[in-house]
Protein backbone atom coordinates (compact mmCIF):
# COMPACT_ATOMS: atom_id res chain seq x y z
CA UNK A 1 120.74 76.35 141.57
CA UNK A 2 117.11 77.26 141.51
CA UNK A 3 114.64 79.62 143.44
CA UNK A 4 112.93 77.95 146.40
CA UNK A 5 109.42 76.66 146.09
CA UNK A 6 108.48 78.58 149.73
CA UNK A 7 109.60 81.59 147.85
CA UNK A 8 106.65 85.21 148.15
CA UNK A 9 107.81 87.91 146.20
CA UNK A 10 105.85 91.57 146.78
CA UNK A 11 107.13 94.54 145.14
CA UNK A 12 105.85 97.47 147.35
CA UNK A 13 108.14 100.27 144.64
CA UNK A 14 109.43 100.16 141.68
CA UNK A 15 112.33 99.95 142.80
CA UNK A 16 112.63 97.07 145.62
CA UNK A 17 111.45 93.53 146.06
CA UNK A 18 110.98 92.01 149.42
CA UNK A 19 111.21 88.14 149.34
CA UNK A 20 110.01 86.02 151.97
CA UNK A 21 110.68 82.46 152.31
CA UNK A 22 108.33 80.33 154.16
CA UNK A 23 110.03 77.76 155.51
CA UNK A 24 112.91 79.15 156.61
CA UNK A 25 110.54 82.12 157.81
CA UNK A 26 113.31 84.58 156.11
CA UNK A 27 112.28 88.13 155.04
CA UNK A 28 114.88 89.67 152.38
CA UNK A 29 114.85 93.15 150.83
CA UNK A 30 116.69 93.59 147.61
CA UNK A 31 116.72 96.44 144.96
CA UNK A 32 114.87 96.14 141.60
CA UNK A 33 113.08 92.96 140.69
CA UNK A 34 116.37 91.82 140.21
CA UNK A 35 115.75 88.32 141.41
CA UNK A 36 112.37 87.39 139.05
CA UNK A 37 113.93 89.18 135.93
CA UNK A 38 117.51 87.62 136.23
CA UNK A 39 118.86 84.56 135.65
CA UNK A 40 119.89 83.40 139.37
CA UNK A 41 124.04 82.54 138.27
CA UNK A 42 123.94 86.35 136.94
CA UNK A 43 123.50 87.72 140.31
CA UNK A 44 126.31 89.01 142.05
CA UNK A 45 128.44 86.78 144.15
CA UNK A 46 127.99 88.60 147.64
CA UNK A 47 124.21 88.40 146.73
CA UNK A 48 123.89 84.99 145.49
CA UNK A 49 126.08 83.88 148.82
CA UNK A 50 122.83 85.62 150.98
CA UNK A 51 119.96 84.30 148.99
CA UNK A 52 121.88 80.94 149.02
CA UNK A 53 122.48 81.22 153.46
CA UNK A 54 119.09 82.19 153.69
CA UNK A 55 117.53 79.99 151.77
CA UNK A 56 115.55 81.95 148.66
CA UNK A 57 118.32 79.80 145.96
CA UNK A 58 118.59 75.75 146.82
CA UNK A 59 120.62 73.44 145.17
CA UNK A 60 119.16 71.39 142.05
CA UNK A 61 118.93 68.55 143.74
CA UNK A 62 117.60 69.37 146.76
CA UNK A 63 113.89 68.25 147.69
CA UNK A 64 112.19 70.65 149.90
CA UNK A 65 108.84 69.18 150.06
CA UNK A 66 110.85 66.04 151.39
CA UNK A 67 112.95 68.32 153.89
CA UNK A 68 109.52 70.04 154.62
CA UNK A 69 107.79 66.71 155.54
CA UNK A 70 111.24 65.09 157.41
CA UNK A 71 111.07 68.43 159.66
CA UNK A 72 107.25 68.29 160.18
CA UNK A 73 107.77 64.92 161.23
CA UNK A 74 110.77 65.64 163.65
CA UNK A 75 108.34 67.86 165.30
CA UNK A 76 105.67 65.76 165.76
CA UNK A 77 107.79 63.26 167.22
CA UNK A 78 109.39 65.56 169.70
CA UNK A 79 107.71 65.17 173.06
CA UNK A 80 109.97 66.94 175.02
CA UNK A 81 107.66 70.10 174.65
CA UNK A 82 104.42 71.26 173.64
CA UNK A 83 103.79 74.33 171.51
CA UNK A 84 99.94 75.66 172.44
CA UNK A 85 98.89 78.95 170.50
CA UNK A 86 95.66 80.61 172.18
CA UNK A 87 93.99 83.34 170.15
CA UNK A 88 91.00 84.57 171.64
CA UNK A 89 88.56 86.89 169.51
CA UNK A 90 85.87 89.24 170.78
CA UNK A 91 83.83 85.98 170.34
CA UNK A 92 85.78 84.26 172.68
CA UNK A 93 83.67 81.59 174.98
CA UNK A 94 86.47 82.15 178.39
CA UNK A 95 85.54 85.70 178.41
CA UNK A 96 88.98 86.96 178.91
């Protein structure tokens, strides 16, 4: 088992970490820096089982700049919809 490569870690206390995992686009909040300062097969069960559904812990084996580029793919390939984000700024040339 090892952490993911799309793994953030912020410690806003002392006494939390929040995780956040981008390519599952997971947020986790877990006491302590318990997951940085620990080996991962020390954690508990129940929170190894979590970080391991969510995505923070992958197997050894497992690839994920190959997943990453096999999804990206997929989605490029898929024309059954288009995704269009607009963000207009004070700037913006439609005047809206």
């Amino acid at each position: 088992m090892k952490k993911s490569i799309y793994n953030t870690y912020l410690h806003p206390t002392e006494n939390s970490t929040v995780i956040y995992n981008a390519l599952t686009d997971t947020t986790i909040v877990i006491p302590d820096k318990i997951i940085c300062d620990t080996n991962i097969l020390d954690l508990n069960e129940s929170l190894l089982s979590k970080l391991v559904t969510e995505g923070f812990i992958v197997d050894d084996i497992v690839d994920e700049r190959d997943e990453f580029i096999k999804s990206a793919l997929a989605i490029e390939k898929n024309d059954t919809s288009f995704h269009l984000i607009i963000n207009p700024t004070i700037n913006c040339n439609f005047h809206c």
